[in-house]
C-alpha atoms as a PDB file:
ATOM      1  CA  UNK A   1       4.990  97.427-115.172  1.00  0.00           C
ATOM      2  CA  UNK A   2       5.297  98.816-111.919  1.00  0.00           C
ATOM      3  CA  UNK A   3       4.737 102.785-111.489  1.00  0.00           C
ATOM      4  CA  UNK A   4       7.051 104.642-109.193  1.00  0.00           C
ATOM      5  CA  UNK A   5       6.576 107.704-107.377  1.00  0.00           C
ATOM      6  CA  UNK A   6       9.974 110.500-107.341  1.00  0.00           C
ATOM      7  CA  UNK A   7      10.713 109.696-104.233  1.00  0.00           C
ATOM      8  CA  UNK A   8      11.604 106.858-102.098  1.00  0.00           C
ATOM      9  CA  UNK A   9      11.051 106.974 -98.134  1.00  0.00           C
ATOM     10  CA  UNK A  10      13.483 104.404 -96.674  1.00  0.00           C
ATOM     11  CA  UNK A  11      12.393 102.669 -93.204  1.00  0.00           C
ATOM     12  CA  UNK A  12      14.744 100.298 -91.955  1.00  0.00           C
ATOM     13  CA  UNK A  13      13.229  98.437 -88.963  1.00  0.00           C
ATOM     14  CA  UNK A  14      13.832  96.104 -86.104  1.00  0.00           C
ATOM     15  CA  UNK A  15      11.382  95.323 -83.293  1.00  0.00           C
ATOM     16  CA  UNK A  16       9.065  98.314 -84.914  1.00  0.00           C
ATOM     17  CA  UNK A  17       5.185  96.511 -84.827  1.00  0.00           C
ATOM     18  CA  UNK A  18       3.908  98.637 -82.731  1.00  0.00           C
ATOM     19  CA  UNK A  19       5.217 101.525 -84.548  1.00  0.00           C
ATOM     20  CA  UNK A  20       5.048 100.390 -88.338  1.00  0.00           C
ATOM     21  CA  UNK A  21       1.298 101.681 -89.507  1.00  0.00           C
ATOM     22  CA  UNK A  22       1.109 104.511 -87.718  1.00  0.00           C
ATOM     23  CA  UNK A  23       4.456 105.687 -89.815  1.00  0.00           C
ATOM     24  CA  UNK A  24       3.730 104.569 -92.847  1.00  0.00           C
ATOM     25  CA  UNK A  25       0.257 105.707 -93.444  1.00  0.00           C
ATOM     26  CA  UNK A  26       1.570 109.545 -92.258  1.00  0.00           C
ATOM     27  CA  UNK A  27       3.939 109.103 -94.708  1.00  0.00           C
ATOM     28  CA  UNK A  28       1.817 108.357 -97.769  1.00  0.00           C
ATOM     29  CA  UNK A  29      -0.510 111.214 -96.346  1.00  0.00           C
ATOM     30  CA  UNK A  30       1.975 113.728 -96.088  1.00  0.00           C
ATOM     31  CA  UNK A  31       2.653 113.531-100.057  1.00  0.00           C
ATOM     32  CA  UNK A  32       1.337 111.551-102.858  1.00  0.00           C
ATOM     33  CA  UNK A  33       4.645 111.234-104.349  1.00  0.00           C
ATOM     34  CA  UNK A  34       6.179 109.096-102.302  1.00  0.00           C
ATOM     35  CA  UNK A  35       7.171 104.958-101.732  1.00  0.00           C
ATOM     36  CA  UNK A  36       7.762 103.405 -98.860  1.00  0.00           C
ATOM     37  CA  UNK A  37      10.621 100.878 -98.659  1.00  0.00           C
ATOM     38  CA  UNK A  38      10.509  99.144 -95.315  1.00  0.00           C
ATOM     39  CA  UNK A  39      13.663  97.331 -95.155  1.00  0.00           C
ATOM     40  CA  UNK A  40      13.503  94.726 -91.531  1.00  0.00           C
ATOM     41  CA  UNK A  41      16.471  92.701 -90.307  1.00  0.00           C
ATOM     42  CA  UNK A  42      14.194  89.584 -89.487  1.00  0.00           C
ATOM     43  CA  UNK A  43      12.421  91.408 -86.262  1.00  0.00           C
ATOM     44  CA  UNK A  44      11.225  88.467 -84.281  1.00  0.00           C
ATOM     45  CA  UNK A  45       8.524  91.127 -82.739  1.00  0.00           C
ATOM     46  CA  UNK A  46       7.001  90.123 -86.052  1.00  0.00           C
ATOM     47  CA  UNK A  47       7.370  93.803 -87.608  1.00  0.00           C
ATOM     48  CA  UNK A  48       7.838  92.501 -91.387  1.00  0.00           C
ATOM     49  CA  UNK A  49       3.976  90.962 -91.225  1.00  0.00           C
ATOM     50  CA  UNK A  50       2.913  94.325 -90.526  1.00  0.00           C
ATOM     51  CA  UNK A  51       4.952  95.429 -93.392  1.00  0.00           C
ATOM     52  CA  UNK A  52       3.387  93.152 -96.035  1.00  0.00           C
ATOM     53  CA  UNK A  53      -0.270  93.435 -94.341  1.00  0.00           C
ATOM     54  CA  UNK A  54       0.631  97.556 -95.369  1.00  0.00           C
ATOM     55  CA  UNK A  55       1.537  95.843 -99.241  1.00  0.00           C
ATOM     56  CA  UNK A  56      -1.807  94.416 -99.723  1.00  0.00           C
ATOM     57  CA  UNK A  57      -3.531  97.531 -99.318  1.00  0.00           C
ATOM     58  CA  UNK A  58      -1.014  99.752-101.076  1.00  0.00           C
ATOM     59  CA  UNK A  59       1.087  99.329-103.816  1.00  0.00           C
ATOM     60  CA  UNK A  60       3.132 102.131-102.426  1.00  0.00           C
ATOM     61  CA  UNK A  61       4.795  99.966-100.238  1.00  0.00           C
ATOM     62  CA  UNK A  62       7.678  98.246-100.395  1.00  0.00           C
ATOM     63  CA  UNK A  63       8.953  95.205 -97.882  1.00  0.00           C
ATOM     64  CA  UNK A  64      12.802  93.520 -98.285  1.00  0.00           C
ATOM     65  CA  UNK A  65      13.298  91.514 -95.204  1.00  0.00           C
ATOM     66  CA  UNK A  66      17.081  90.571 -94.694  1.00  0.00           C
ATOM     67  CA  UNK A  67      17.676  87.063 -92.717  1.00  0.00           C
ATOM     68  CA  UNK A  68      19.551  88.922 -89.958  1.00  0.00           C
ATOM     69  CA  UNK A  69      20.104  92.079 -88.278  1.00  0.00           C
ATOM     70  CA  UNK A  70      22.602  93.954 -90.050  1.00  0.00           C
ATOM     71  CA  UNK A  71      22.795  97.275 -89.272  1.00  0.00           C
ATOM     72  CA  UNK A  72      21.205 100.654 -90.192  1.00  0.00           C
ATOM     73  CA  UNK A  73      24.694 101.415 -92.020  1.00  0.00           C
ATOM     74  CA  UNK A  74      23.757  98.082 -94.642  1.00  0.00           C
ATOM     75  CA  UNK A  75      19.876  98.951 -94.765  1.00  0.00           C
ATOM     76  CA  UNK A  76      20.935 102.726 -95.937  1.00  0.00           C
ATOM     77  CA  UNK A  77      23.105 101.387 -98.655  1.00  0.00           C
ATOM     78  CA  UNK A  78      20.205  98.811 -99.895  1.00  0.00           C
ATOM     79  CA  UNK A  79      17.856 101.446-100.052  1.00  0.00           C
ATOM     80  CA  UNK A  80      20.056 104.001-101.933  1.00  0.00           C
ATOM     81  CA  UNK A  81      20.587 100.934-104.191  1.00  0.00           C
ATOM     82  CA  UNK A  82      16.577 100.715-104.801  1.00  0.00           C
ATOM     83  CA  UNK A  83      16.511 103.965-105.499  1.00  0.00           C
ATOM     84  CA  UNK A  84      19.298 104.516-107.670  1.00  0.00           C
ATOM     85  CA  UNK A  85      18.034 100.956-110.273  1.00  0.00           C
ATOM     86  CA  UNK A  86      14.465 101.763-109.805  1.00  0.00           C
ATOM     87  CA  UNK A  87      14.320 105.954-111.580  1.00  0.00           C
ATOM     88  CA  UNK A  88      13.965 107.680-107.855  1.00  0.00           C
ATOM     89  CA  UNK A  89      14.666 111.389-108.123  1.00  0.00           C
ATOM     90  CA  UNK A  90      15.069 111.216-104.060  1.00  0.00           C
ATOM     91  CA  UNK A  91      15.806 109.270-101.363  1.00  0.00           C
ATOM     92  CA  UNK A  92      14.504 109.753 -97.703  1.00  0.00           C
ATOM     93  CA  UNK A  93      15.816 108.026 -94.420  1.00  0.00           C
ATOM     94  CA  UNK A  94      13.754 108.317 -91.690  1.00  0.00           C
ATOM     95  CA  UNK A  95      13.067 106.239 -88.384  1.00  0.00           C
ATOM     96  CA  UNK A  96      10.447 104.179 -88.063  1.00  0.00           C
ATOM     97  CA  UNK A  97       9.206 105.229 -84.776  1.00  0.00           C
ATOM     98  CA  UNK A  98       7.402 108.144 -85.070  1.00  0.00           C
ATOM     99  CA  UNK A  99      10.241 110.893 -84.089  1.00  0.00           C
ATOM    100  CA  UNK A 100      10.548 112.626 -87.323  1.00  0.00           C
ATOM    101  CA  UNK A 101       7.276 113.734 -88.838  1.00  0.00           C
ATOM    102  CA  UNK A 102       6.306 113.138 -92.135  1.00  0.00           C
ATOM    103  CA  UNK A 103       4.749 116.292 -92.743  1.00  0.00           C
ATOM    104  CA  UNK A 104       8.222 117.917 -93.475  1.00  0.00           C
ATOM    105  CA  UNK A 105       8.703 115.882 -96.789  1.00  0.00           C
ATOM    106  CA  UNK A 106       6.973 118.372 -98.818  1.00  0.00           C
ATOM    107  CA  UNK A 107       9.312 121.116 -97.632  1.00  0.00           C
ATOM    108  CA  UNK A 108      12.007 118.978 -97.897  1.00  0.00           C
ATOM    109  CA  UNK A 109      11.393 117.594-101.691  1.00  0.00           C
ATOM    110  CA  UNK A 110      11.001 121.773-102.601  1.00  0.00           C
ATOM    111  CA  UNK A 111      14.503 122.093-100.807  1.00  0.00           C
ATOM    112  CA  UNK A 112      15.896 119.492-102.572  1.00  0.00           C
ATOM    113  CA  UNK A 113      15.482 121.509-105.622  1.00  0.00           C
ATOM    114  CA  UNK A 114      18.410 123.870-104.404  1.00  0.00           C
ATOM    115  CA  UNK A 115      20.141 121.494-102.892  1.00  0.00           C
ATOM    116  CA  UNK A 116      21.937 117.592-102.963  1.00  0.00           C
ATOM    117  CA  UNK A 117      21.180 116.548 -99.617  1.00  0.00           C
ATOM    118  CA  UNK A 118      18.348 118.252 -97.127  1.00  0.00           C
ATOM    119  CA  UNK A 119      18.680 117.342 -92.961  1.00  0.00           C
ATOM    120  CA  UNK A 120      15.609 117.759 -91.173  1.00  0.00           C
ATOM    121  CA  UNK A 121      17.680 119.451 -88.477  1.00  0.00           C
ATOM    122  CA  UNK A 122      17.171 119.573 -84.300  1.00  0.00           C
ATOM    123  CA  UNK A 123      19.959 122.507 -84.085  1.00  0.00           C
ATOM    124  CA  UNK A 124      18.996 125.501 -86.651  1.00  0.00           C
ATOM    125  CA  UNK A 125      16.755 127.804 -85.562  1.00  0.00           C
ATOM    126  CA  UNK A 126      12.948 126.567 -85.502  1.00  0.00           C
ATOM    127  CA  UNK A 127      14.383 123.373 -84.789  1.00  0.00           C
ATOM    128  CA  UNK A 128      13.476 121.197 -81.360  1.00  0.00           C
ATOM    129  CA  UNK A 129      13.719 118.169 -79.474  1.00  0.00           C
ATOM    130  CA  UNK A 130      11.768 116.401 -76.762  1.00  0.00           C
ATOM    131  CA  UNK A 131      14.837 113.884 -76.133  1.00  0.00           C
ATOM    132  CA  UNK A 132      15.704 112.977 -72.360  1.00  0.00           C
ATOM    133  CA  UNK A 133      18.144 114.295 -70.795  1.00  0.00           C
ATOM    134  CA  UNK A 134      21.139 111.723 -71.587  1.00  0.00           C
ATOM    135  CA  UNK A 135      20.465 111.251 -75.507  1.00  0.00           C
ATOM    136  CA  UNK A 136      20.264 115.059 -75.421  1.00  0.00           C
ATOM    137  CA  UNK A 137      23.331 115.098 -74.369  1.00  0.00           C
ATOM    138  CA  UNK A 138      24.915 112.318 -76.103  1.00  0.00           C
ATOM    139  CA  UNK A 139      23.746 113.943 -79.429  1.00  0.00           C
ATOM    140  CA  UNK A 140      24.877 117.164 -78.361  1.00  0.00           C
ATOM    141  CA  UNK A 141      28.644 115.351 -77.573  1.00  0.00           C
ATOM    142  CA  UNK A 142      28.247 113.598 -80.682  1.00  0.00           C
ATOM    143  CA  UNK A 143      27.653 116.424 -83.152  1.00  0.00           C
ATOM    144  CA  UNK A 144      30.343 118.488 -81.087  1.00  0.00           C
ATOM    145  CA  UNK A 145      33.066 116.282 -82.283  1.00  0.00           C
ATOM    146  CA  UNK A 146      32.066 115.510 -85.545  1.00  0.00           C
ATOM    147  CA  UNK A 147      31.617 119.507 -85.985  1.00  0.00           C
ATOM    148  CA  UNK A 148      35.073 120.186 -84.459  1.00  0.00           C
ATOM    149  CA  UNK A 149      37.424 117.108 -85.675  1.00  0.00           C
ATOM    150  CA  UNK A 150      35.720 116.767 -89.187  1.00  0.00           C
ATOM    151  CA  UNK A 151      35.452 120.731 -89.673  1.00  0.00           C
ATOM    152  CA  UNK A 152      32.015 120.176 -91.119  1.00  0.00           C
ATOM    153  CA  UNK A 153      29.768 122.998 -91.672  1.00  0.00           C
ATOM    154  CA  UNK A 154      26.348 121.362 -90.345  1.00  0.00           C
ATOM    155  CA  UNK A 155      24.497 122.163 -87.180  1.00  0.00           C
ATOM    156  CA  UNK A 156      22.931 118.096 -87.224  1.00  0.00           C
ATOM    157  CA  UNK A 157      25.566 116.004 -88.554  1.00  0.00           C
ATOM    158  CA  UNK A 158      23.403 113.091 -86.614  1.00  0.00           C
ATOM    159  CA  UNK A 159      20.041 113.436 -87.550  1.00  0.00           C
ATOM    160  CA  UNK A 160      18.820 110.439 -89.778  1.00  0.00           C
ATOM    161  CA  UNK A 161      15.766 112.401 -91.601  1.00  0.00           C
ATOM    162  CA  UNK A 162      17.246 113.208 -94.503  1.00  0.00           C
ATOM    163  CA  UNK A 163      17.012 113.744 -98.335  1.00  0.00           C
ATOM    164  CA  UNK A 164      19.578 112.828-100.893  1.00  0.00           C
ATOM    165  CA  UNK A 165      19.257 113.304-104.162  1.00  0.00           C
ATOM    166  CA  UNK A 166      20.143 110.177-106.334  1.00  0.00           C
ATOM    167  CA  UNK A 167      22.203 112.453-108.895  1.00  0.00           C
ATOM    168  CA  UNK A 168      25.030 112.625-105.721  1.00  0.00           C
ATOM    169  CA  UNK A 169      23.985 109.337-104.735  1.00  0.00           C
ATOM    170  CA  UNK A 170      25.597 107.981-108.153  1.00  0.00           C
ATOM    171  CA  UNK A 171      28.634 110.315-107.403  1.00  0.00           C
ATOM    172  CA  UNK A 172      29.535 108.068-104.020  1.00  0.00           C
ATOM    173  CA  UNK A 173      31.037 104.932-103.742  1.00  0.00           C
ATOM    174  CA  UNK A 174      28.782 102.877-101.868  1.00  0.00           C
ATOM    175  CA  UNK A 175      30.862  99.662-101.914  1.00  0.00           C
ATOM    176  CA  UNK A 176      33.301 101.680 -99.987  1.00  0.00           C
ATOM    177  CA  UNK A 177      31.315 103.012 -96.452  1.00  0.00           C
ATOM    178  CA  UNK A 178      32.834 100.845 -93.372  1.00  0.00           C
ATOM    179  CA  UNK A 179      30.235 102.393 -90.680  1.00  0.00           C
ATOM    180  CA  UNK A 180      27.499  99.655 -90.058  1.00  0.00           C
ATOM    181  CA  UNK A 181      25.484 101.716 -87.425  1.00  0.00           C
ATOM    182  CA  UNK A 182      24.475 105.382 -86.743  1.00  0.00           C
ATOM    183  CA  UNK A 183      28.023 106.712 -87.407  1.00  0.00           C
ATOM    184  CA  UNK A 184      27.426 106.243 -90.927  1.00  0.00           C
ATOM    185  CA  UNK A 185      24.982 109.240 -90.514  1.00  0.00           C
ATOM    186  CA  UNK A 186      28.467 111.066 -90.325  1.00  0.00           C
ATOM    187  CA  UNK A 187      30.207 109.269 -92.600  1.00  0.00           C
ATOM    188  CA  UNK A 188      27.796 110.071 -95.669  1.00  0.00           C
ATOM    189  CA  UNK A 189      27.709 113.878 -94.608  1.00  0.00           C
ATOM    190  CA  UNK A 190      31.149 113.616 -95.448  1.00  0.00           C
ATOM    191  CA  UNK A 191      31.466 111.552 -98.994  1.00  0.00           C
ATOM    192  CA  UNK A 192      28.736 114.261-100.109  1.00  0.00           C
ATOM    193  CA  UNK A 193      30.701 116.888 -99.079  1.00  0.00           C
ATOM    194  CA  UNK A 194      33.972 115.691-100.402  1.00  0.00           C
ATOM    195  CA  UNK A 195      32.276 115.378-103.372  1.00  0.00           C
ATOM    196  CA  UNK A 196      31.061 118.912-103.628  1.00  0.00           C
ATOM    197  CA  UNK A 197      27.287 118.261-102.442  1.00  0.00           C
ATOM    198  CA  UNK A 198      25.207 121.320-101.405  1.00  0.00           C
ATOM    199  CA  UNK A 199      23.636 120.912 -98.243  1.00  0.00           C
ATOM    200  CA  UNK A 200      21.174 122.562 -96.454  1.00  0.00           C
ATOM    201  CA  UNK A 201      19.506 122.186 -93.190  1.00  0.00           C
ATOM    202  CA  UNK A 202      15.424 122.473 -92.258  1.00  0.00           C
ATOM    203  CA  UNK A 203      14.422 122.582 -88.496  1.00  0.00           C
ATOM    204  CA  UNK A 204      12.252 119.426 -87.128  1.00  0.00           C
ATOM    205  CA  UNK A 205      10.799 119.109 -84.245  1.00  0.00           C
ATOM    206  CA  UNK A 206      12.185 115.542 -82.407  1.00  0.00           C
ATOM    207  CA  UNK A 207      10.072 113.618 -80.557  1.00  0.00           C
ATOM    208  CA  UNK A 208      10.861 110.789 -78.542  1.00  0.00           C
ATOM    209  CA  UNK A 209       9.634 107.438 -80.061  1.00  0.00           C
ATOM    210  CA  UNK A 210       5.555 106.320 -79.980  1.00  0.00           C
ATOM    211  CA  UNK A 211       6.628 102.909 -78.537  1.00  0.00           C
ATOM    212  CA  UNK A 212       9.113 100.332 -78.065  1.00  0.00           C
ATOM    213  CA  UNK A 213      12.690 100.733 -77.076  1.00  0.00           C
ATOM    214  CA  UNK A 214      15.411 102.804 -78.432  1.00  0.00           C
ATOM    215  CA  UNK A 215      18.528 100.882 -80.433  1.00  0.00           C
ATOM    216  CA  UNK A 216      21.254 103.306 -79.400  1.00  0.00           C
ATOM    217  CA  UNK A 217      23.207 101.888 -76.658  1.00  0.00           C
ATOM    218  CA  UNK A 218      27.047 102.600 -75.358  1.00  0.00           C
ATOM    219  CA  UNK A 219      28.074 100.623 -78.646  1.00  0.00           C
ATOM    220  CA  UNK A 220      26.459 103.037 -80.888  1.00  0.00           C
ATOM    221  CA  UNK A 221      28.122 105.843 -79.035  1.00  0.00           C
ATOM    222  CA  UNK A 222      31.812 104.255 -79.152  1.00  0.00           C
ATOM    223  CA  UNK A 223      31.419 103.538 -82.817  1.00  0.00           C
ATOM    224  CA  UNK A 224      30.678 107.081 -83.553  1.00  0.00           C
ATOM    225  CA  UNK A 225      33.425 108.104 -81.817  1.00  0.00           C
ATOM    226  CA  UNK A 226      35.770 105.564 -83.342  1.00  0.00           C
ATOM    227  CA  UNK A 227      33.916 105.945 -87.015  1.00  0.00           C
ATOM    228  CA  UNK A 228      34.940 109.985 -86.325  1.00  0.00           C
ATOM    229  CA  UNK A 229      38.127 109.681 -85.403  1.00  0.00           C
ATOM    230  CA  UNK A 230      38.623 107.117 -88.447  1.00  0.00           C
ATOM    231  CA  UNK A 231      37.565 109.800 -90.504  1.00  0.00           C
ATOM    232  CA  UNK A 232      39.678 112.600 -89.449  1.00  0.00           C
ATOM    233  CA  UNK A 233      42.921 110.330 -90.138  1.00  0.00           C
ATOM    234  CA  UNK A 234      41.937 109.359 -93.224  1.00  0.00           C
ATOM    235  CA  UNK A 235      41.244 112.584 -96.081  1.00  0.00           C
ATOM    236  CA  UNK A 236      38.234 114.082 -94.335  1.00  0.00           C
ATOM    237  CA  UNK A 237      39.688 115.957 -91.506  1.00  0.00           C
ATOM    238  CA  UNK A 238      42.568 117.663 -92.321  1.00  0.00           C
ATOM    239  CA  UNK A 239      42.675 120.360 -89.557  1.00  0.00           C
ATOM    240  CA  UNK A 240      44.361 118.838 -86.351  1.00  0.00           C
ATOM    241  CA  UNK A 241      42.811 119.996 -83.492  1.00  0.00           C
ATOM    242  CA  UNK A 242      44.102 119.451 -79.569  1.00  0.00           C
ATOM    243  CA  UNK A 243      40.832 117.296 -78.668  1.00  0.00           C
ATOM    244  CA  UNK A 244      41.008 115.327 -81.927  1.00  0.00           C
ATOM    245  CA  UNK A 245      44.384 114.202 -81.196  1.00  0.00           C
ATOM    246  CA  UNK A 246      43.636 113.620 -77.147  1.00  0.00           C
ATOM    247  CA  UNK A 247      40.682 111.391 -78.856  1.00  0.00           C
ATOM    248  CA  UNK A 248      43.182 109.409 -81.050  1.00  0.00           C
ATOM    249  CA  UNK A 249      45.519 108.856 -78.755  1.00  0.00           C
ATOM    250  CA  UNK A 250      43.022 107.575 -75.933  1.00  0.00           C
ATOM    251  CA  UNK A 251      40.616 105.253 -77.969  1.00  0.00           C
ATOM    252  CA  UNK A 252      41.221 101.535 -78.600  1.00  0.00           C
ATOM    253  CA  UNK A 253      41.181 101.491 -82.919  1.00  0.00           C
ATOM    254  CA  UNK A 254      43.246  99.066 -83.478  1.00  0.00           C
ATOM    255  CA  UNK A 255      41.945  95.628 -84.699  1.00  0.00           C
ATOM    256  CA  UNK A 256      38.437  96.815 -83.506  1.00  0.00           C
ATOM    257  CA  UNK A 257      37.805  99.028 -87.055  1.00  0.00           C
ATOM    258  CA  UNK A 258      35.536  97.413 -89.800  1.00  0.00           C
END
């Protein structure tokens, strides 16, 4: 019978070999509690090897390789899946290339106790970032309008280092999320807060990935945008705002939402 820790780090990857060990053994250092559930959209960089070359030396971690890339949105749900069927008490999404660091998970698993969901947040105080200029400012734009259209009380409504709790995990309807990419970041800020979820925010420190290329391009950005906008004309957003309706009136939704 296979032991699990309380807590279950989700890493979903694609193109992240160079990357892959160096995260994974700083996050079984940072806490003897954990899994690690690498979940890799067939990387041809050859990223899953890595992952089950990590499996024979540690039972800790966990590989599911999907036979095509399909989205951070899908690899969130299939983790929150594993760790609802498999006992977890928490569930962790991080990126796999070495900009959040692991040492925050024991901070985060005693805020957890308080709380439903804990964001390792760039914008509360203690909090920083190393991005470049233009993804500092694309965040920046991004978290503006999810802040202002969706009314949401969260300094980092983007930041993927996160901990959920599975007991509001089993509260949300995962069949039901239409983001695929990094706008699902915003969309399961709000199901948890629609559903009552407490949240609370811990400052990280960003940095800028250890190697390889970043997977946020202009599409990413749009889809956010779209995914937000979605979002405010469905039950989330209820306060109409000048720029949210400027936004809706300007961007091409039709036939282009999933």
């Amino acid at each position: 019978m296979i032991q699990h820790r309380s807590f279950l780090v989700i890493l979903p990857t694609f193109n992240e070999r160079e990357n892959l060990s160096r995260i994974v053994d700083r996050v079984l250092s940072a806490s003897p509690d954990v899994d690690v559930l690498v979940i890799d959209d067939s990387s041809p960089d050859g990223t899953a090897g890595v992952a089950r070359d990590l499996m024979r030396h540690s039972d800790r971690v966990i590989l599911i390789e999907r036979p095509t890339k399909m989205g951070l949105g899908s690899a969130y749900i299939r983790g929150f899946r594993e760790s609802l069927s498999n006992g977890y008490r928490g569930v962790c999404t991080m990126d796999a290339d070495n900009s959040h660091d692991p040492s925050v998970l024991p901070a985060m698993f005693d805020a957890l106790k308080g709380a439903d969901l804990v964001i390792g947040s760039r914008y509360v105080l203690g909090g920083d970032t190393n991005q470049g200029v233009a993804r500092r400012a694309n965040s920046a734009i991004a978290n503006l309008l999810a802040r202002t259209i969706l009314d949401l009380p969260v300094k980092d409504c983007t930041s993927g280092y996160r901990l959920y709790s599975t007991d509001v995990l089993r509260k949300l309807e995962l069949n039901e999320f239409r983001s695929r990419g990094y706008s699902m970041l915003v969309e399961l800020l709000c199901e948890v807060l629609e559903r009552g979820g407490r949240v609370t925010e811990l400052p990280i420190a960003f940095r800028e990935r250890s190697a390889g290329k970043s997977k946020i391009g202009m599409h990413e950005i749009w889809e956010s945008v779209r995914t937000i906008t979605r979002l405010r004309r469905g039950k989330f957003g209820d306060t109409r705002t000048r720029l949210a309706n400027e936004l809706y009136r300007i961007l091409p939704l039709k036939n282009k939402m999933r």
